[in-house]
N, C-alpha and C. Protein backbone atom coordinates (compact mmCIF):
# COMPACT_ATOMS: atom_id res chain seq x y z
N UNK A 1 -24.52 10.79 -4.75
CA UNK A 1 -23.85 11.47 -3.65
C UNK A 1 -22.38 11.64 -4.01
N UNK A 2 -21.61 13.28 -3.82
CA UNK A 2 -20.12 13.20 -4.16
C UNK A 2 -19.65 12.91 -3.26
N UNK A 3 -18.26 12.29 -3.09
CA UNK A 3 -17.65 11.49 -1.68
C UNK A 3 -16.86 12.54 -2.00
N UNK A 4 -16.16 13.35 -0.88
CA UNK A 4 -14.93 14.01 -0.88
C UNK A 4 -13.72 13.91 -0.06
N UNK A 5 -12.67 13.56 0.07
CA UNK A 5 -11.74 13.62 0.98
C UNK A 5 -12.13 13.91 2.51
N UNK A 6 -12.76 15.28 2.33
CA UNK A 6 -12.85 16.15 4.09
C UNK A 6 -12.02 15.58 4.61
N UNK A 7 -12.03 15.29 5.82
CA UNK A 7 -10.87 15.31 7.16
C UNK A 7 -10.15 13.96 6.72
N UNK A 8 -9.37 13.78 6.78
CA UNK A 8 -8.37 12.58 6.18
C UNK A 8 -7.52 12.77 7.39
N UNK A 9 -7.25 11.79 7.95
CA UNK A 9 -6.32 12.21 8.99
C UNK A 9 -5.17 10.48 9.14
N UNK A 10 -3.56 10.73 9.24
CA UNK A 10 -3.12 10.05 8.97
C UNK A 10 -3.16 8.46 10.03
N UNK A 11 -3.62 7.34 9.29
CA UNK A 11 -3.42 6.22 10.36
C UNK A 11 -2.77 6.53 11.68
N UNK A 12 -3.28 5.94 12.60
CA UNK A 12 -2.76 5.87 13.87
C UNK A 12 -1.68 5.38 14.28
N UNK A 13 -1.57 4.33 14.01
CA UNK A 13 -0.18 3.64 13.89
C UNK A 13 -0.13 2.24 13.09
N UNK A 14 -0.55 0.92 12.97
CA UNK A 14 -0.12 -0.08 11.93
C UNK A 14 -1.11 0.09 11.22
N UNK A 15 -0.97 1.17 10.15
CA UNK A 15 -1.97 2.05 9.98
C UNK A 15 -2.03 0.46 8.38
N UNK A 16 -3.61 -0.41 8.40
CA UNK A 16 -3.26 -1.12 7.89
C UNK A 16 -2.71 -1.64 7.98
N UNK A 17 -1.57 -9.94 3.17
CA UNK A 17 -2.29 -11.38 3.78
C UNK A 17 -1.79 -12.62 2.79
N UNK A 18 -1.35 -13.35 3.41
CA UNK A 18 -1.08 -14.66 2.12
C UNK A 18 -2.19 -15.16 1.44
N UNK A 19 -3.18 -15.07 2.48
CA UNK A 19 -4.55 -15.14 2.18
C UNK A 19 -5.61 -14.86 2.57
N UNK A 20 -7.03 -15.24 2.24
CA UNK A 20 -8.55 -13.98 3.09
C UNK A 20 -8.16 -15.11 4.56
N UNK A 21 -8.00 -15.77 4.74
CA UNK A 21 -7.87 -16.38 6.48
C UNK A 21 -7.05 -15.95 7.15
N UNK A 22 -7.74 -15.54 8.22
CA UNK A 22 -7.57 -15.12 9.50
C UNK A 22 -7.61 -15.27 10.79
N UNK A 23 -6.82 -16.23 11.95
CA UNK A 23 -7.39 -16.39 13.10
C UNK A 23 -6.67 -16.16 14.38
N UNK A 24 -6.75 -16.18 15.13
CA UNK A 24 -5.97 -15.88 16.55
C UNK A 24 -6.12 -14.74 16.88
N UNK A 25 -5.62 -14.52 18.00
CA UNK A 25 -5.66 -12.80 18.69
C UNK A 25 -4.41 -12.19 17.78
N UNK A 26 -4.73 -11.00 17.75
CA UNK A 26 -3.44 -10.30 16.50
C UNK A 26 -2.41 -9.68 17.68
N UNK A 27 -1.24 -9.62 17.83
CA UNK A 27 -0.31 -8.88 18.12
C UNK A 27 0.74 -8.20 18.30
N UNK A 28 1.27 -7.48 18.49
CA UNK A 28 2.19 -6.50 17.50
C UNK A 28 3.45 -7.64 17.10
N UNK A 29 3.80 -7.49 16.12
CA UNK A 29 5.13 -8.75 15.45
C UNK A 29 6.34 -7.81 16.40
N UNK A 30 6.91 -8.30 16.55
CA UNK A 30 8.56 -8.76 17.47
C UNK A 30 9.78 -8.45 16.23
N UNK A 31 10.50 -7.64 16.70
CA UNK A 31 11.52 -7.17 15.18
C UNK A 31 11.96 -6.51 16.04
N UNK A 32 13.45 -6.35 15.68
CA UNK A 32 14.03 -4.88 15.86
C UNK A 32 13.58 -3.47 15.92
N UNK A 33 13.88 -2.66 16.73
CA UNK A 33 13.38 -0.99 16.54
C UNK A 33 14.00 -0.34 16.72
N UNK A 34 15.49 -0.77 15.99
CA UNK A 34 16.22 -0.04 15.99
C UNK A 34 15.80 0.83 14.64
N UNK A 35 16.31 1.84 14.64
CA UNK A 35 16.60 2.86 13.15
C UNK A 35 15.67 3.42 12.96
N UNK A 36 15.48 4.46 11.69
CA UNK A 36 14.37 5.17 10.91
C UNK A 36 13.39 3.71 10.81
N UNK A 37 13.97 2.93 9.38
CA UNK A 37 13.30 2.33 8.82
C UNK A 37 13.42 2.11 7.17
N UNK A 38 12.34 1.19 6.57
CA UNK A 38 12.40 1.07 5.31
C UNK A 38 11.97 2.19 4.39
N UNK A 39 11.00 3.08 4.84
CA UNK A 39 10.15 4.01 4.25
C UNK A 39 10.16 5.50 4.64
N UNK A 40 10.29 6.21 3.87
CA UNK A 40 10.32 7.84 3.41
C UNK A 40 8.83 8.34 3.34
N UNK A 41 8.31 9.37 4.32
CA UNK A 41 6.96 9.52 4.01
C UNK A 41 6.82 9.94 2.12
N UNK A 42 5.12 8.76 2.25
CA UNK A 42 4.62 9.15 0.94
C UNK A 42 3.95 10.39 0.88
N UNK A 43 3.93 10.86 -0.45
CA UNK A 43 3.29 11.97 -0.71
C UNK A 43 1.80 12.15 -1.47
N UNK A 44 2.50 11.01 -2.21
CA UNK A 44 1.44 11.15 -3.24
C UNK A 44 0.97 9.67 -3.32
N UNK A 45 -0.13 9.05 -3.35
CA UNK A 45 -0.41 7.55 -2.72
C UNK A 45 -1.34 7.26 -3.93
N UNK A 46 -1.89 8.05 -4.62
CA UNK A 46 -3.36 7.84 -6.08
C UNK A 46 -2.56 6.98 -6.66
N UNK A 47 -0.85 7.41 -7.62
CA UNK A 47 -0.92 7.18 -8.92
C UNK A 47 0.07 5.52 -8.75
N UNK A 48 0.04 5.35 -7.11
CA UNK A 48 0.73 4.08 -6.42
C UNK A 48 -0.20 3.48 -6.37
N UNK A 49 -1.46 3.33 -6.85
CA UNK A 49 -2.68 2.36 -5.95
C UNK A 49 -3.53 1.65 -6.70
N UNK A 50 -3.60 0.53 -7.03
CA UNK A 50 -4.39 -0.24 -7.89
C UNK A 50 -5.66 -0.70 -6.87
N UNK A 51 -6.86 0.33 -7.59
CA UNK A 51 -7.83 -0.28 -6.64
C UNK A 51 -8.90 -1.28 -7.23
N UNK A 52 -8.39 -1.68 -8.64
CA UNK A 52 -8.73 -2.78 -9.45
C UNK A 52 -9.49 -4.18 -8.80
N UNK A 53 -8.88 -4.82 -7.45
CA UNK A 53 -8.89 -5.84 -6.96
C UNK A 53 -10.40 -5.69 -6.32
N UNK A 54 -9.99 -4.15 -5.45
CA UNK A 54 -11.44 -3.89 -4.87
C UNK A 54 -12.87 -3.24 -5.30
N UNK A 55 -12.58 -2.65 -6.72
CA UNK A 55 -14.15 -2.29 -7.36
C UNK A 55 -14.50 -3.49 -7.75
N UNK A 56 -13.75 -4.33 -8.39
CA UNK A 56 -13.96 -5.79 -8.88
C UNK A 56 -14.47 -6.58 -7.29
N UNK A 57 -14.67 -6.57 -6.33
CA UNK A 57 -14.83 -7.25 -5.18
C UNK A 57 -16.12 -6.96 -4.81
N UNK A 58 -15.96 -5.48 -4.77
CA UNK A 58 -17.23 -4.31 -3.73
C UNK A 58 -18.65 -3.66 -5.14
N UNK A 59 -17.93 -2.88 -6.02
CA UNK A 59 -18.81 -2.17 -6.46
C UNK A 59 -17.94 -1.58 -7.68
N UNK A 60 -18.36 -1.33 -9.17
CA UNK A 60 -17.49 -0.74 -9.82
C UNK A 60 -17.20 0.87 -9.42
N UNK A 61 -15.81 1.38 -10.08
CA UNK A 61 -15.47 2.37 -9.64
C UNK A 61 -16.44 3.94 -10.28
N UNK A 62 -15.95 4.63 -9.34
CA UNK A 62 -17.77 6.04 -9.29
C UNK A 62 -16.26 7.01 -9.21
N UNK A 63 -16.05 7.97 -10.78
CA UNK A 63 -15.23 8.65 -10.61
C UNK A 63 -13.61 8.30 -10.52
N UNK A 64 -12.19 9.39 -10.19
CA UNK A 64 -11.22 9.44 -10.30
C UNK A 64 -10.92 9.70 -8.80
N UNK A 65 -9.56 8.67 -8.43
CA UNK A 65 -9.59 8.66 -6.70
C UNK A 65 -8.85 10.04 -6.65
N UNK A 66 -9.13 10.63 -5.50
CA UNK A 66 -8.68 11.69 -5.28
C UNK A 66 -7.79 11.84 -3.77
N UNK A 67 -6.52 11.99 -4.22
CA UNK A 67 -5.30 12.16 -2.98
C UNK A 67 -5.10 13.57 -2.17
N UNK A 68 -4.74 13.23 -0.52
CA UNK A 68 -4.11 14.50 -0.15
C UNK A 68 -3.21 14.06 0.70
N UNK A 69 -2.12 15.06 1.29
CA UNK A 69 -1.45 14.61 2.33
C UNK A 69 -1.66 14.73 3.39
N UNK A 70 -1.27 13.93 4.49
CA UNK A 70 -0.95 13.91 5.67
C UNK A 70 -0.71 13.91 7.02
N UNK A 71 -0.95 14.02 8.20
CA UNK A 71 0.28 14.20 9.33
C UNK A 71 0.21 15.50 10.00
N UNK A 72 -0.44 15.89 10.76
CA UNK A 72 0.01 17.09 11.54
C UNK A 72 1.23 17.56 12.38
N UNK A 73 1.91 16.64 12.76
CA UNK A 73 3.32 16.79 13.26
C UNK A 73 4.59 16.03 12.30
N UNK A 74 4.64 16.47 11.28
CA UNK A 74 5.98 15.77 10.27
C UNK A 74 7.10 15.15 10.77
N UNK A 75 7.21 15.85 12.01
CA UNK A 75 8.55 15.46 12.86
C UNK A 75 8.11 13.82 13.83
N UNK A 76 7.12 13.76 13.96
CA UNK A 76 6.59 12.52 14.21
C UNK A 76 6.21 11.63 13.13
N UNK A 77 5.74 11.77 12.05
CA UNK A 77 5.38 11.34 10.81
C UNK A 77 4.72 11.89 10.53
N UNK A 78 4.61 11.55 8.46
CA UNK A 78 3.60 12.09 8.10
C UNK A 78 3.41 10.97 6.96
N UNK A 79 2.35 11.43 5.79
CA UNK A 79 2.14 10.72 4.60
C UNK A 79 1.37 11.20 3.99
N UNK A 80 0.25 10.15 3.20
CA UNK A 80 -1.10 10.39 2.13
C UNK A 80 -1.57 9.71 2.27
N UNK A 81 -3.19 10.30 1.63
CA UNK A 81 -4.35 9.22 2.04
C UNK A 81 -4.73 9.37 0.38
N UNK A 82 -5.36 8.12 -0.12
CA UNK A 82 -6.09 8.30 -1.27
C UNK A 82 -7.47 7.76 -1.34
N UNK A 83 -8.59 8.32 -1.91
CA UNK A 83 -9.77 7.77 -1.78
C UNK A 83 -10.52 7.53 -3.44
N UNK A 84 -11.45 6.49 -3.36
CA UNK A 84 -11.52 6.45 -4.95
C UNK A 84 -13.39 5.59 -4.30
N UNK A 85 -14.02 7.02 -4.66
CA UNK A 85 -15.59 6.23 -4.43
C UNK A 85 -16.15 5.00 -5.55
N UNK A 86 -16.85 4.38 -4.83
CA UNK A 86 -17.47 3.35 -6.14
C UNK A 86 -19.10 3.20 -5.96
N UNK A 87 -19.38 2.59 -6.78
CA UNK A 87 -21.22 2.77 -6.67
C UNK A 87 -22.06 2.15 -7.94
N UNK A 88 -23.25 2.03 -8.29
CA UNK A 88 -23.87 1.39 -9.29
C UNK A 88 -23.90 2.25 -10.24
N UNK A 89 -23.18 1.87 -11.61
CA UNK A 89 -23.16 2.86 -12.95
C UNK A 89 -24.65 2.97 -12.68
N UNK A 90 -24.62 5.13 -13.02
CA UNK A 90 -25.57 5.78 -13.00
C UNK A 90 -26.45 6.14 -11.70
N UNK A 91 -26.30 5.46 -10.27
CA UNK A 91 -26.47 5.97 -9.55
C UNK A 91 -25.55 6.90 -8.44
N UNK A 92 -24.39 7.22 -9.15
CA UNK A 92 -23.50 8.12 -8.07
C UNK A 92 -22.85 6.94 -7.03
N UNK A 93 -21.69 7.48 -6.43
CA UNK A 93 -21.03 7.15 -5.51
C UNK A 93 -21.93 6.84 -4.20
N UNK A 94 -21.82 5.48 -4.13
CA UNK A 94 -22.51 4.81 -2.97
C UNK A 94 -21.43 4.11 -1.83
N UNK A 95 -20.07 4.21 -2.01
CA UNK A 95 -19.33 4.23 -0.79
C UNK A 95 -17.96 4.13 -1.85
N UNK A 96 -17.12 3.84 -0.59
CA UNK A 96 -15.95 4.43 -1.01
C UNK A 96 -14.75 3.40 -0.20
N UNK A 97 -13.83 3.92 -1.02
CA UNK A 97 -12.03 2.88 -0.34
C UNK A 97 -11.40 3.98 -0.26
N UNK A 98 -10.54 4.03 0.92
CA UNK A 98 -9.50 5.33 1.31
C UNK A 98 -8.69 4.25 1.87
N UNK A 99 -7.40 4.77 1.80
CA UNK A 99 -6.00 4.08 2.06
C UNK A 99 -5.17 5.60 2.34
N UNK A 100 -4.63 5.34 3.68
CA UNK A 100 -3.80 5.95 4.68
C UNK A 100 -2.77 5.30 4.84
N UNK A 101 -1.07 6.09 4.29
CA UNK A 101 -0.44 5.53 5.00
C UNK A 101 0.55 6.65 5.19
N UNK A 102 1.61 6.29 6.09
CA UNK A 102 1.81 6.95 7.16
C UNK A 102 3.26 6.44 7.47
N UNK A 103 4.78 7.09 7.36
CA UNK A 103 5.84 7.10 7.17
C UNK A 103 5.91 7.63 9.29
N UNK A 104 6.52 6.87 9.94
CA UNK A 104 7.10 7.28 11.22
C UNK A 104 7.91 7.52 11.49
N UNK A 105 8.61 8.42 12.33
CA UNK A 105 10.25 8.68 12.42
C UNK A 105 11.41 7.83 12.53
N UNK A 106 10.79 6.66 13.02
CA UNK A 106 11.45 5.08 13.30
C UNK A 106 10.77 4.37 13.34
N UNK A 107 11.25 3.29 13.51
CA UNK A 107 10.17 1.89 13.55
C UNK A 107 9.83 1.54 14.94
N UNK A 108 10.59 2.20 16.10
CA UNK A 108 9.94 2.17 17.53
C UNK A 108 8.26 2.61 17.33
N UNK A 109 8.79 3.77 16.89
CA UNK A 109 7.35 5.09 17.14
C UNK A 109 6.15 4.00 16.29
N UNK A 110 6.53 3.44 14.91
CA UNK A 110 5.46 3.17 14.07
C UNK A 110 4.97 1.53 15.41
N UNK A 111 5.54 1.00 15.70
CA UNK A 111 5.47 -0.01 16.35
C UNK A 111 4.58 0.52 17.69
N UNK A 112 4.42 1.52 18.19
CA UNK A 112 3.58 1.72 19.53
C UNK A 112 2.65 2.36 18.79
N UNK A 113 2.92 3.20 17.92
CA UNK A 113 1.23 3.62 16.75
C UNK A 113 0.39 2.74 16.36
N UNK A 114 0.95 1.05 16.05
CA UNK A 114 0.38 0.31 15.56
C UNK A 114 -0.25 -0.41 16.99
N UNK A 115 0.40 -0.72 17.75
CA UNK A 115 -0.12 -1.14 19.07
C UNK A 115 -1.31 -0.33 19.90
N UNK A 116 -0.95 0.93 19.45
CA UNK A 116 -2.58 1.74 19.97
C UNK A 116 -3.30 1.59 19.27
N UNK A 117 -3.73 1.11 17.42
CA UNK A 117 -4.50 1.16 17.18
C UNK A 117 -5.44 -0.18 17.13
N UNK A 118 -4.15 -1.30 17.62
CA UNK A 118 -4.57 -2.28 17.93
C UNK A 118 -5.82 -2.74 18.91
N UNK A 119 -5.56 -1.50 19.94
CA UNK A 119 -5.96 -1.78 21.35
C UNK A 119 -7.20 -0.92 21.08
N UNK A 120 -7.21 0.06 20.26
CA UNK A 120 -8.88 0.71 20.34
C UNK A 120 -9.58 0.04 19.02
N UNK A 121 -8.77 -0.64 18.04
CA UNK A 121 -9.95 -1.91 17.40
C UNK A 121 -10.80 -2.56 18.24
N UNK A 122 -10.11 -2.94 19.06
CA UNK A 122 -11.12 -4.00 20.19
C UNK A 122 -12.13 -3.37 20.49
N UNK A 123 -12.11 -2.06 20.61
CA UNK A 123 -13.51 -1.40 21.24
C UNK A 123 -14.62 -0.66 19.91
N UNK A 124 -14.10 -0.34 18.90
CA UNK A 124 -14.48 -0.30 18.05
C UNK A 124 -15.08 -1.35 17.15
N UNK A 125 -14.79 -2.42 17.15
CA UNK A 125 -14.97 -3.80 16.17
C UNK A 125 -16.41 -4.07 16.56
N UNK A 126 -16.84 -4.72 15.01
CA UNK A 126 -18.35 -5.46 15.45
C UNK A 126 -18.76 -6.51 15.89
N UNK A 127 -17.73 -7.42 15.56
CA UNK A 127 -16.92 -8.91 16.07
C UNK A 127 -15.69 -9.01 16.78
N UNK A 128 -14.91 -9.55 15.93
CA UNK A 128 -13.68 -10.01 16.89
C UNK A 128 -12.46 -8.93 15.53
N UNK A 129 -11.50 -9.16 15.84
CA UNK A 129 -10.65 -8.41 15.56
C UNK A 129 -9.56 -9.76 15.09
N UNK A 130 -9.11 -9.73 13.52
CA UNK A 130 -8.63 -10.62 13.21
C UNK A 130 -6.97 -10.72 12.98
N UNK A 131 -6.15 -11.77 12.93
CA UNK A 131 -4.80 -11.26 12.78
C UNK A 131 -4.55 -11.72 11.28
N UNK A 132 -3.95 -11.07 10.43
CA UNK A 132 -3.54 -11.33 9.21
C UNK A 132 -2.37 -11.53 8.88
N UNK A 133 -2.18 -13.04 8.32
CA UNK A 133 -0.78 -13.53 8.10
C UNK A 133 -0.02 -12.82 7.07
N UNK A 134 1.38 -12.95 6.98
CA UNK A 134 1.88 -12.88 5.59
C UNK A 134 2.14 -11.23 5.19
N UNK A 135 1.72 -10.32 5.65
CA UNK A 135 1.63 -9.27 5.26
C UNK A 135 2.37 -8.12 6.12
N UNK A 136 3.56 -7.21 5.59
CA UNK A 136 4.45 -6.50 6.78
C UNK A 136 5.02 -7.44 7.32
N UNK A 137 4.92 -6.38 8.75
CA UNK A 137 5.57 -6.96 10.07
C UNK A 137 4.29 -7.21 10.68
N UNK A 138 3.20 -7.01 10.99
CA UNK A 138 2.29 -7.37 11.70
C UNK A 138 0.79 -6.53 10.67
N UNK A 139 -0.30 -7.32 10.69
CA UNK A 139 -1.58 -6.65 10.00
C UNK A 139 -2.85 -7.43 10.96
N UNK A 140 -3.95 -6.56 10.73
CA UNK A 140 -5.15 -7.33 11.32
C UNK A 140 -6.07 -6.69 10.62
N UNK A 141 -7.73 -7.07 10.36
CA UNK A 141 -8.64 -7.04 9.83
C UNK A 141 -10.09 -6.75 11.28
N UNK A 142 -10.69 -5.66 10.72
CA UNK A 142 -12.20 -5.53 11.40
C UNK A 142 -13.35 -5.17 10.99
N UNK A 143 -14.20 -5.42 11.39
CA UNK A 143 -15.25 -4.41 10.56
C UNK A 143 -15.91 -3.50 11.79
N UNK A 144 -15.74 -2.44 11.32
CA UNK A 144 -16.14 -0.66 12.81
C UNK A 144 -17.50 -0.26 12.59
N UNK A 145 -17.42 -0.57 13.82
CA UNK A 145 -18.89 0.23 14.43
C UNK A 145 -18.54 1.69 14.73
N UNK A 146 -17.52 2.48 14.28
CA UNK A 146 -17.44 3.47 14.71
C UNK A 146 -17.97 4.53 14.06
N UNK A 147 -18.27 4.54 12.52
CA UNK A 147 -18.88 5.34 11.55
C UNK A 147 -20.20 4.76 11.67
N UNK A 148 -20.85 5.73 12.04
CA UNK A 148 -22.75 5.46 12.10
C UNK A 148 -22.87 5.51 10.64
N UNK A 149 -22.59 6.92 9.88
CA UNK A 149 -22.72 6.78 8.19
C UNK A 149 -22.94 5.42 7.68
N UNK A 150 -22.07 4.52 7.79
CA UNK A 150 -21.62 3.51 7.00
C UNK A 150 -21.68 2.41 7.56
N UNK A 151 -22.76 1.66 7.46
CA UNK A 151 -23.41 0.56 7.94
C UNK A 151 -22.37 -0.74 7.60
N UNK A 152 -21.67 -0.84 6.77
CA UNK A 152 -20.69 -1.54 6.38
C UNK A 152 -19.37 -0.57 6.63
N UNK A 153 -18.05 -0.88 7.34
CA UNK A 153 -17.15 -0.20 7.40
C UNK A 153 -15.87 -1.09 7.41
N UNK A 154 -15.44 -1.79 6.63
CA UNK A 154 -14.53 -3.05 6.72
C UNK A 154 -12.53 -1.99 6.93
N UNK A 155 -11.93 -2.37 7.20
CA UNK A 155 -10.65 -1.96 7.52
C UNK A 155 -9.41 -2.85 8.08
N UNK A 156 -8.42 -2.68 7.31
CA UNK A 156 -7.51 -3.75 7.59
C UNK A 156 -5.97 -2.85 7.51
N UNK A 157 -5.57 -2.44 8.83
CA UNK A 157 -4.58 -2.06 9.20
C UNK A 157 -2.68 -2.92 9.36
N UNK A 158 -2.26 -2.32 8.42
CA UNK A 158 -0.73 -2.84 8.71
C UNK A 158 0.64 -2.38 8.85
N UNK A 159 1.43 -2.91 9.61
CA UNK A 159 2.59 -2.07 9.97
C UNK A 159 3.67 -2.60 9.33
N UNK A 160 4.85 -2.48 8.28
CA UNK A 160 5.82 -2.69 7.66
C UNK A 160 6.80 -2.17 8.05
N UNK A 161 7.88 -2.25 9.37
CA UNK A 161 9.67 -1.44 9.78
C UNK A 161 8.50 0.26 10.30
N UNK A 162 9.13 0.85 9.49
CA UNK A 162 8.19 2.50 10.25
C UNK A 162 6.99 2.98 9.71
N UNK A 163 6.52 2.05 8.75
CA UNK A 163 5.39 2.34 7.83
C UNK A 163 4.35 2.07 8.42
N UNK A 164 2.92 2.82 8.86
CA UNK A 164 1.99 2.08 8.73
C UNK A 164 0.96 2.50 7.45
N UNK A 165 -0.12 1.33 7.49
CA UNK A 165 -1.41 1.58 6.08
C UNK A 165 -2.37 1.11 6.79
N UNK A 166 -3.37 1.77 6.31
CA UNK A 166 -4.61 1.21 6.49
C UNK A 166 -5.53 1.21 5.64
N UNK A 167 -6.33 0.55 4.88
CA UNK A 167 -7.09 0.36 4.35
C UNK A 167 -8.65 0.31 4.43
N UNK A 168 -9.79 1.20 4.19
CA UNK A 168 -10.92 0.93 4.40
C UNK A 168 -11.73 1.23 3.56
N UNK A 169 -13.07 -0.06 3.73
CA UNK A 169 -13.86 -0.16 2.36
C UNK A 169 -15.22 0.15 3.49
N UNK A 170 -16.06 1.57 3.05
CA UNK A 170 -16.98 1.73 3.68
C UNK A 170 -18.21 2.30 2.46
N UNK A 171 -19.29 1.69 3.00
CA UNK A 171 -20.48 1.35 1.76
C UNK A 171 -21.52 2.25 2.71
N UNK A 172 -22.53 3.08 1.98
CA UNK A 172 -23.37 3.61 2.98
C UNK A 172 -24.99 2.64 2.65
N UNK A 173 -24.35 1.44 2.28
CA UNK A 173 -25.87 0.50 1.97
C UNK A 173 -24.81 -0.97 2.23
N UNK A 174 -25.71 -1.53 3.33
CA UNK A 174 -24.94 -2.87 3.67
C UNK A 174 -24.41 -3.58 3.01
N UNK A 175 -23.20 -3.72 2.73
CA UNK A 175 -22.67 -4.95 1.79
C UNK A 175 -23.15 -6.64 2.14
N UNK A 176 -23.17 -7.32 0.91
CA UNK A 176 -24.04 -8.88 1.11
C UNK A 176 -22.56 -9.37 1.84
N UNK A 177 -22.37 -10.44 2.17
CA UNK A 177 -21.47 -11.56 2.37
C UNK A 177 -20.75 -11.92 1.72
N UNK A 178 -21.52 -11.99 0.25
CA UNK A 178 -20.34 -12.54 -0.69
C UNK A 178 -19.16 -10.72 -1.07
N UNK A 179 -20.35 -9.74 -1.10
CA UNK A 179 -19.18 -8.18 -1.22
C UNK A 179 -18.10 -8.76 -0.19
N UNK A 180 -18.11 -9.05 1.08
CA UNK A 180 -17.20 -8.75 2.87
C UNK A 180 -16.40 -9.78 1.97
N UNK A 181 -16.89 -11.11 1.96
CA UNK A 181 -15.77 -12.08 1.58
C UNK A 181 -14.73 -11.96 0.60
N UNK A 182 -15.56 -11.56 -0.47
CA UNK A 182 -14.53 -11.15 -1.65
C UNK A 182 -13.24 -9.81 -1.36
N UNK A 183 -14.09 -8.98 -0.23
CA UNK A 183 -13.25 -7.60 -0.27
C UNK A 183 -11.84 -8.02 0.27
N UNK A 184 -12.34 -8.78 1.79
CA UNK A 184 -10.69 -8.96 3.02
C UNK A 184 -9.58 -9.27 2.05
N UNK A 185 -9.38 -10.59 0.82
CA UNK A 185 -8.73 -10.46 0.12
C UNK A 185 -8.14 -9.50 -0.69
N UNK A 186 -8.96 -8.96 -1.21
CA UNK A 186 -8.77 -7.45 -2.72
C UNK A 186 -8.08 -6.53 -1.61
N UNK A 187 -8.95 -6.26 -0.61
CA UNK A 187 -7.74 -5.20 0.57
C UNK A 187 -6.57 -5.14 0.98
N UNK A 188 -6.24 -6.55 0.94
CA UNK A 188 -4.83 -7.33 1.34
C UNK A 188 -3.86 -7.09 0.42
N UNK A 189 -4.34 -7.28 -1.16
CA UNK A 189 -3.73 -7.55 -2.12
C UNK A 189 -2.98 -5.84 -2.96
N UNK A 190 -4.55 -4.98 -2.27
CA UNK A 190 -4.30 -3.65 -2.57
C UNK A 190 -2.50 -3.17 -1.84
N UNK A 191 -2.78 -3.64 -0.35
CA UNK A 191 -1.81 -3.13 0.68
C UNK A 191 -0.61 -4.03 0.04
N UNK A 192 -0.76 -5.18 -0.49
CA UNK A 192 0.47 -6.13 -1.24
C UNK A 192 1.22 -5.16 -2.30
N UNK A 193 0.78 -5.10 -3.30
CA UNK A 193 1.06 -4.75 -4.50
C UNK A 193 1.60 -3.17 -4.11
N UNK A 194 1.45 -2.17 -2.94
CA UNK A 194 1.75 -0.86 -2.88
C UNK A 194 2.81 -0.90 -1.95
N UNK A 195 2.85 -1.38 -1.19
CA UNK A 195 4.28 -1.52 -0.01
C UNK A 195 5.67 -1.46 -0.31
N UNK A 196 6.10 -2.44 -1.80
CA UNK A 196 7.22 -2.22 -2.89
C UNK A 196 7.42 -1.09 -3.44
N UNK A 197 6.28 -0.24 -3.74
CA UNK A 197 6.30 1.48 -4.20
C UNK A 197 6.52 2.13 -3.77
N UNK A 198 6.36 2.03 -2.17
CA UNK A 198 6.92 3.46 -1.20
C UNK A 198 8.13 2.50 -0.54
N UNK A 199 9.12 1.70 -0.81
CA UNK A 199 10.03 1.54 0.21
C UNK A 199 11.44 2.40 -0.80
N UNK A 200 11.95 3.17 0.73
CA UNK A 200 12.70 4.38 0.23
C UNK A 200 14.20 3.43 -0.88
């Protein structure tokens, strides 16, 4: 199966860990909102993205990730999403990692983007909705019932000053326990290692 971009649409708001543990109710981190912020929308998010951590976690990589931009209102924010399918050498792309992130006009705006997307995780989630230490200004972890496609849909949203990311690893064949466990980390580490690349 070819995975293609289609509708990419930019994180909502904390769009997207010291470590895979996670517990408490997540809620938006407490900071200043004053100013723009640390970050300049990204453009180009592929040749920023080591998705090394997570074919090594989930599935080896199926193909070359393929980037687009953005944001329908620029003047509100905008950014890039990059996606890079993975799957069993020789059977084609059997799911995929896309990473959204998303430059806000200030860090007010990215801070109530991240708080709405907070609030419709809860209704979306298959469990509980986790808070993730260490990472930004505020991050949390779920796995969505909202894609029927993708019986596995793991996603871990975070907000950095006006930045948000989000991260999601969606498989269209259930991932085991040990795939989920290994991924929350590799996701974390993805959103780690790229946050230093886009700060303006």
């Amino acid at each position: 199966m070819v995975l293609a971009l289609g509708s990419l649409a930019g994180c909502g708001g904390g769009d997207g860990k010291a470590s895979a543990d996670a517990g408490g109710t997540p809620t938006a981190a407490a900071e200043p909102a004053n100013g723009p912020g640390d970050y300049r929308p990204p453009t180009d998010l592929c040749p920023k993205l080591d998705f090394g951590p997570l074919t090594a976690a989930v599935a080896p990589a199926d193909g070359s990730p393929k980037g687009q931009r953005t944001g329908a209102d620029p003047a509100e924010g905008s950014g890039a999403a990059c996606l890079q399918g993975f799957g069993t050498t020789g059977t084609g792309a059997n799911g995929r990692s896309v990473v959204y992130c998303t430059a806000w006009k200030d860090v007010a705006t990215a801070i109530k983007q991240y708080e709405y997307v907070l609030s419709s995780a809860s209704k979306q989630a298959q469990d509980s909705v986790a808070q993730v230490s260490g990472l930004g200004g505020g991050a949390f972890r779920y796995e969505s019932a909202e894609e029927a496609a993708f019986p596995s849909d793991l996603r871990l949203v975070v907000r950095d000053s006006n930045l948000g990311c989000e991260v999601q690893v969606q498989s269209l064949t259930l991932l085991t326990g040990q795939q989920v466990t290994a991924a929350w980390p590799a996701m974390t580490e993805t959103v780690r290692t790229l946050l230093p690349k886009l700060r303006s």
